[in-house]
Protein backbone atom coordinates (compact mmCIF):
# COMPACT_ATOMS: atom_id res chain seq x y z
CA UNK A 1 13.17 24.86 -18.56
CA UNK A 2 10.28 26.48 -20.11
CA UNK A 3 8.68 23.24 -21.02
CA UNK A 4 9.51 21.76 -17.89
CA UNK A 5 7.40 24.22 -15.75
CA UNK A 6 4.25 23.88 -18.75
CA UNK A 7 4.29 20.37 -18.36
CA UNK A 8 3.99 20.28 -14.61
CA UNK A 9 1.15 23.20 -14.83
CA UNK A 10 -0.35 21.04 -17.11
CA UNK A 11 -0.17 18.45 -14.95
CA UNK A 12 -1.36 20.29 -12.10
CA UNK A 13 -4.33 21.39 -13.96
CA UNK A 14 -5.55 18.26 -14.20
CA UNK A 15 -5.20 17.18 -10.61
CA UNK A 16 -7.34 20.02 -9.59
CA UNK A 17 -9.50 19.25 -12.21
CA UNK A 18 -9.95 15.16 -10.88
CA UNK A 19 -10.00 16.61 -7.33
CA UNK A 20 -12.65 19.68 -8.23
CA UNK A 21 -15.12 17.08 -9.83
CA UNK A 22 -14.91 14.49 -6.78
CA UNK A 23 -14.86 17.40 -3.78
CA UNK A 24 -17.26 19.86 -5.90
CA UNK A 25 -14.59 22.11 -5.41
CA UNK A 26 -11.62 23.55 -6.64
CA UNK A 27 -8.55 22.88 -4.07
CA UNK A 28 -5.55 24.80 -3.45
CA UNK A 29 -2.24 23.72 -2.30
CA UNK A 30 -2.58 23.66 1.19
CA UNK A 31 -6.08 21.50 0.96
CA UNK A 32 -4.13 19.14 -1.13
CA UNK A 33 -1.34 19.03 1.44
CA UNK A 34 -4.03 18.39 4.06
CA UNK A 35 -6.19 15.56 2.00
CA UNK A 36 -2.50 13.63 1.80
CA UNK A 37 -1.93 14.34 5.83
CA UNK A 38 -5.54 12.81 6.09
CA UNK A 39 -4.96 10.15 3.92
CA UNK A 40 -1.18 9.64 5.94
CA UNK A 41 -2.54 10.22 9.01
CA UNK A 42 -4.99 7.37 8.09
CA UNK A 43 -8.25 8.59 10.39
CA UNK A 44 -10.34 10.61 9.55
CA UNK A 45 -12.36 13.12 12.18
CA UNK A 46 -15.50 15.22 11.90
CA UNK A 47 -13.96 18.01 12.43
CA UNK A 48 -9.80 18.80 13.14
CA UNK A 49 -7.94 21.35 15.46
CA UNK A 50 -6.10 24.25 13.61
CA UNK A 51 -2.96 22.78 15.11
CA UNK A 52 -4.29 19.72 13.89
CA UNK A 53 -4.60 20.69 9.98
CA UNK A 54 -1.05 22.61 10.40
CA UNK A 55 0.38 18.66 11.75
CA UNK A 56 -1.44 17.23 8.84
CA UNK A 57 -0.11 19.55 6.43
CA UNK A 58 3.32 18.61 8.29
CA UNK A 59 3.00 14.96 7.76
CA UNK A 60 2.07 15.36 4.24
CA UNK A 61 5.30 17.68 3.01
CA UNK A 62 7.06 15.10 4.88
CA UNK A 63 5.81 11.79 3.78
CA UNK A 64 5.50 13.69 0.04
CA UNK A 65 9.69 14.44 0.44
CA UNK A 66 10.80 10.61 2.13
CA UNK A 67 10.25 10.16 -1.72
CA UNK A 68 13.16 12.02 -2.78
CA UNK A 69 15.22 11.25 0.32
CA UNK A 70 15.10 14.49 2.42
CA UNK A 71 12.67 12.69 5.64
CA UNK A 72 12.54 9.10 6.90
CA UNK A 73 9.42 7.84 8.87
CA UNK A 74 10.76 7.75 12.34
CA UNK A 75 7.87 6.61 14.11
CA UNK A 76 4.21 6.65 14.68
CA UNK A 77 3.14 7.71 18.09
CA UNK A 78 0.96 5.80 20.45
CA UNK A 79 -2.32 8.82 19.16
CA UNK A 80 -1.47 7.26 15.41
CA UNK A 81 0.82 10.25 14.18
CA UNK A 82 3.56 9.70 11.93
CA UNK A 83 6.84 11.59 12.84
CA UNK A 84 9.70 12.20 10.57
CA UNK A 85 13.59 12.91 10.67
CA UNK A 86 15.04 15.33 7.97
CA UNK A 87 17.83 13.56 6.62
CA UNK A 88 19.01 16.26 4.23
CA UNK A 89 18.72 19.91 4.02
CA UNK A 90 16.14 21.46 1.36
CA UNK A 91 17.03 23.20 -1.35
CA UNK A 92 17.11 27.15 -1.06
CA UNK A 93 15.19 28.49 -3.91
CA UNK A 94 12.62 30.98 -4.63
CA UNK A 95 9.45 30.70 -3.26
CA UNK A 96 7.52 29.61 -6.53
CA UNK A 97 10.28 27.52 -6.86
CA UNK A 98 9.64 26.07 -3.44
CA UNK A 99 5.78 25.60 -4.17
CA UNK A 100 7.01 23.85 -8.04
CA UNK A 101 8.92 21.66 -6.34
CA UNK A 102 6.03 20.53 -3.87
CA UNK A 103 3.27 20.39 -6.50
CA UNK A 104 5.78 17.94 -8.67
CA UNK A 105 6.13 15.93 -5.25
CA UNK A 106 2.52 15.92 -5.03
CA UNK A 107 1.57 15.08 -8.57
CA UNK A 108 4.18 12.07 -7.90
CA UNK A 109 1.91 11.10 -5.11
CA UNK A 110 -1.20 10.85 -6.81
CA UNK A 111 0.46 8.97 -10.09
CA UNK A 112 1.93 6.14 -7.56
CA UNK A 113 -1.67 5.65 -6.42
């Protein structure tokens, strides 16, 4: 298990590496969530509502998780946002477990580009 979780910080390391040197900065979590609910989303605006950011954030956990099975695109609203349906329930872990299991979701994300 041990080598599991150093292999996906390794990995991880090296996506914030790639994304430091083409933003100039060093993202966290949630501004990786929100660069995939951009990228979703598809349009991108000068400058985004809080709500806004906390949708795209939304849409990205979502879209990131259709992968595995847990949402299904539903539909995409007549304003361009996508909306999901949970199809399964999450698994209850631990919180660092919770943000593990995102960040290998995520690093899926960026390999399949």
């Amino acid at each position: 298990m041990t080598s599991e979780k150093d292999g996906l910080a390794e990995r991880w390391l090296q996506l914030e590496i790639t994304l430091t040197e083409r933003f100039g900065k060093k993202p966290d979590l949630n501004a990786i969530l929100f660069l995939i609910g951009i990228q979703e989303f598809g349009e991108l605006k000068a400058k985004f509502s809080k709500e806004e950011k906390q949708d795209l954030m939304h849409v990205a956990v979502c879209h990131l998780l259709s992968s595995s099975g847990y949402y299904e695109l539903e539909k995409i609203d007549e304003e361009g946002w996508p909306h999901y349906r949970q199809l399964k329930s999450l698994p209850m872990v631990s919180l660092r477990d919770q943000e593990d299991f995102i960040k290998d979701h995520v690093l899926l994300y960026f390999d399949s580009l």
